[in-house]
Protein backbone atom coordinates (compact mmCIF):
# COMPACT_ATOMS: atom_id res chain seq x y z
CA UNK A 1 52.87 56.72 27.75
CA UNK A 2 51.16 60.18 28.81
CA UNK A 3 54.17 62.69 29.96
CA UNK A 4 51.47 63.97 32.83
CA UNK A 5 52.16 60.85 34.75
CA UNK A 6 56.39 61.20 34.37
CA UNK A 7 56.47 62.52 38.18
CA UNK A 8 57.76 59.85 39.55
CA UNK A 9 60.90 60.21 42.20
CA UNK A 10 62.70 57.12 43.10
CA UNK A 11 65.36 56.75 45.85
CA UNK A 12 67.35 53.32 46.47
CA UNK A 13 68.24 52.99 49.75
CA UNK A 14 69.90 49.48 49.89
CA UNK A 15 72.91 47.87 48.45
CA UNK A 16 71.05 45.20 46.17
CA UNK A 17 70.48 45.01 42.55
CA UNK A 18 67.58 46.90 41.81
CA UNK A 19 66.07 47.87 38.42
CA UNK A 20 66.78 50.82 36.13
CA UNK A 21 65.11 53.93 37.26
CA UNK A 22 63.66 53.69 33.34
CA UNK A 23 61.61 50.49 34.12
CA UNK A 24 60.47 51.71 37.70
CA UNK A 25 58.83 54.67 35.93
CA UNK A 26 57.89 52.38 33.02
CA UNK A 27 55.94 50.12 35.60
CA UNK A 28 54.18 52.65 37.34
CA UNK A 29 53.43 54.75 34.65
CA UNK A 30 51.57 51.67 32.85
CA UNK A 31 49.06 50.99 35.86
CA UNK A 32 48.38 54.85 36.90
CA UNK A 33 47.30 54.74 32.86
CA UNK A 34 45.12 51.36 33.33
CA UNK A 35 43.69 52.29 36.29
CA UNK A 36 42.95 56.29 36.47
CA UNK A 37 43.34 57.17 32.88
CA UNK A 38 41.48 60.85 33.30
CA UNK A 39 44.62 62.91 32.01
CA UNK A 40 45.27 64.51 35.43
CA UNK A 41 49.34 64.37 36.08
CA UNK A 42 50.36 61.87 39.17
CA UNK A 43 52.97 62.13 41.59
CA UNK A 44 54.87 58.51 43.05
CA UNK A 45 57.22 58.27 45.22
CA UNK A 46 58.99 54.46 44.89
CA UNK A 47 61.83 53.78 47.99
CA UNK A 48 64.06 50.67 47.96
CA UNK A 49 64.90 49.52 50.92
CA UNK A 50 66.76 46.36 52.83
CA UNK A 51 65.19 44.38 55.23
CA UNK A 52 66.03 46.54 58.49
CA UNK A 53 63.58 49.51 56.98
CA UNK A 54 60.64 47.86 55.64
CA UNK A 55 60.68 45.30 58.77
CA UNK A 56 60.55 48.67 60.83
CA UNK A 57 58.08 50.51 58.69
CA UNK A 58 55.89 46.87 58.51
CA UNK A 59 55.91 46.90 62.29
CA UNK A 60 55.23 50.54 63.06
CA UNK A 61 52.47 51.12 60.83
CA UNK A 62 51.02 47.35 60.48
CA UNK A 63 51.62 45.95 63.68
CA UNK A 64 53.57 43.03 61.69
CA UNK A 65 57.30 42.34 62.81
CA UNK A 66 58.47 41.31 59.69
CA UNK A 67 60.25 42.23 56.26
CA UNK A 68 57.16 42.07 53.54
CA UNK A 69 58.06 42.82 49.77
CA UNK A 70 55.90 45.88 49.11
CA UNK A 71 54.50 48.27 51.15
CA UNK A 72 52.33 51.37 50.13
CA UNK A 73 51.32 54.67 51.79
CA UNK A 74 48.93 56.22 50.48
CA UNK A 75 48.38 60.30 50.44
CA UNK A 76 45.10 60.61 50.61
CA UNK A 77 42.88 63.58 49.24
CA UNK A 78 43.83 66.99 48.84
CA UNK A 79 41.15 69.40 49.02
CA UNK A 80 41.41 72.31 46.98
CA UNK A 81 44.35 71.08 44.97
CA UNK A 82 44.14 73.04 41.50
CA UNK A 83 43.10 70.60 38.32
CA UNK A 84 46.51 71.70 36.58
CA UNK A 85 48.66 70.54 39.63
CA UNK A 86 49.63 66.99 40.20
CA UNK A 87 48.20 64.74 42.40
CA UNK A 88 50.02 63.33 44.81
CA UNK A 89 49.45 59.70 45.40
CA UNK A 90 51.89 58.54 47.87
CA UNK A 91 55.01 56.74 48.47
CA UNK A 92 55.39 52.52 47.01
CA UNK A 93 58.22 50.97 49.79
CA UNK A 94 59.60 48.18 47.71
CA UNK A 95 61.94 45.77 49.74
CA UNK A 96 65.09 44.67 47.11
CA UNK A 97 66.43 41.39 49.70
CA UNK A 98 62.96 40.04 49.76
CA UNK A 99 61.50 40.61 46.44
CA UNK A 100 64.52 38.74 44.91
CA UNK A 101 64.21 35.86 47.58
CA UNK A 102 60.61 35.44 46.62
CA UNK A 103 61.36 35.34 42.94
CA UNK A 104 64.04 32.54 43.72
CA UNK A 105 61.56 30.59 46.04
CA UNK A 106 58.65 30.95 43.42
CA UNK A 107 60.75 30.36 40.12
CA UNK A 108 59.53 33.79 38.97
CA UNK A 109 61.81 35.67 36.34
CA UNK A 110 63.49 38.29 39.43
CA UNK A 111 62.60 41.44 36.82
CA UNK A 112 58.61 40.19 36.49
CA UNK A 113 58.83 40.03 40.19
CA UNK A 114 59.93 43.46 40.42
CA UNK A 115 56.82 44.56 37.97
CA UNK A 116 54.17 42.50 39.68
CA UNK A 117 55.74 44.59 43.32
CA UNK A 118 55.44 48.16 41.77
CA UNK A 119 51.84 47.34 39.93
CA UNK A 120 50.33 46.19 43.22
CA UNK A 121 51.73 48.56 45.19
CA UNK A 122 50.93 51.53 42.81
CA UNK A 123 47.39 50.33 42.26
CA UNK A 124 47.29 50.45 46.42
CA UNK A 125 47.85 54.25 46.18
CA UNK A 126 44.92 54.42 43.82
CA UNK A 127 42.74 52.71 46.36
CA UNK A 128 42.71 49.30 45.54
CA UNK A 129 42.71 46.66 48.37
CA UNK A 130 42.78 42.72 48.90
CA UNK A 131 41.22 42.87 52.75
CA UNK A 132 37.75 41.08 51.07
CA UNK A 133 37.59 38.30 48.42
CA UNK A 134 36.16 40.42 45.89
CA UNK A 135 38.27 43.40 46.51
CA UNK A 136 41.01 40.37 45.92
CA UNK A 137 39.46 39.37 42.91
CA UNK A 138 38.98 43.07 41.47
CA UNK A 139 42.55 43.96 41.74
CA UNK A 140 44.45 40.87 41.12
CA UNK A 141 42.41 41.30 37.64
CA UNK A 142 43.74 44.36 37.43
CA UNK A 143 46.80 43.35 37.99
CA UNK A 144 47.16 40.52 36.11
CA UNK A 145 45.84 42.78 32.98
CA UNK A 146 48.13 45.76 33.00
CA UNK A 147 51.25 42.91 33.68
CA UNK A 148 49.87 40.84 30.78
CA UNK A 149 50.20 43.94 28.15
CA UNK A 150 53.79 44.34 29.07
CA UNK A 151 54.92 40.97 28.25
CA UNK A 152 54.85 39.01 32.29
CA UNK A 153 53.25 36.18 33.37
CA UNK A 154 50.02 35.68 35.55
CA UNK A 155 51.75 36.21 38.93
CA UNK A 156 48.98 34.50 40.68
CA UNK A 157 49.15 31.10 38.83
């Protein structure tokens, strides 16, 4: 993997079993590469949080009173930003209670769970959506590519 795209901070913020910080960075590293490899550095900011903080964040910036899995803010453009200085994509919100429930409920391996979460939120940050049926299409392809090359499962089948 490119050492520009290494600037990734994590935080954990819950008391759950989360992964190593090594296959966080692994993870996003793999679909800033797939999906915006220009050689420019990237900056990512993954949180993990319990249900009480992603519920809140869900509801105060969706309007949706509930914990989701994965929740992504992106940065947005920075003008004038020098080429040599990393771009700042944004912060993944990754919710640890609800991402292993989901794996439990959908008989999903709990650490190809955790990979599908930080692809689809990462590629989020780089502007990918699901609002329209090709939009859908266009990133679950994505998706399904970059966690195909590192050994998981079509997570939509």
């Amino acid at each position: 993997m490119t050492e520009a795209y290494n600037n990734i901070e994590i935080s954990v913020a819950c008391d759950e079993d989360v992964p190593d910080p090594a296959f966080i960075r692994n993870w996003v590293t793999r679909t800033v590469e797939s999906a915006r490899n220009d050689g420019r550095a990237r900056e990512v900011s993954v949180r993990i949080v319990g249900t009480d903080e992603v519920r809140t964040l869900n509801r105060d910036y969706r309007q949706r009173d509930y914990a989701t899995n994965v929740l992504s803010f992106p940065t947005g453009d920075i003008e004038g930003l020098p080429e040599e200085e990393a771009l700042a994509l944004g912060d993944v919100v990754i919710c640890a209670p609800v991402v292993a429930d989901e794996a439990s409920q959908q008989g999903k391996e709990l650490a190809d769970h955790w990979a599908h979460m930080l692809v689809h939120g990462t590629l989020h940050l780089l502007g990918y959506d699901h609002e329209a049926e090709h939009e859908a299409l266009a990133m679950e392809t994505l998706e399904t590519g970059i966690l195909a090359a590192g050994g998981v499962n079509d997570p939509y089948e």
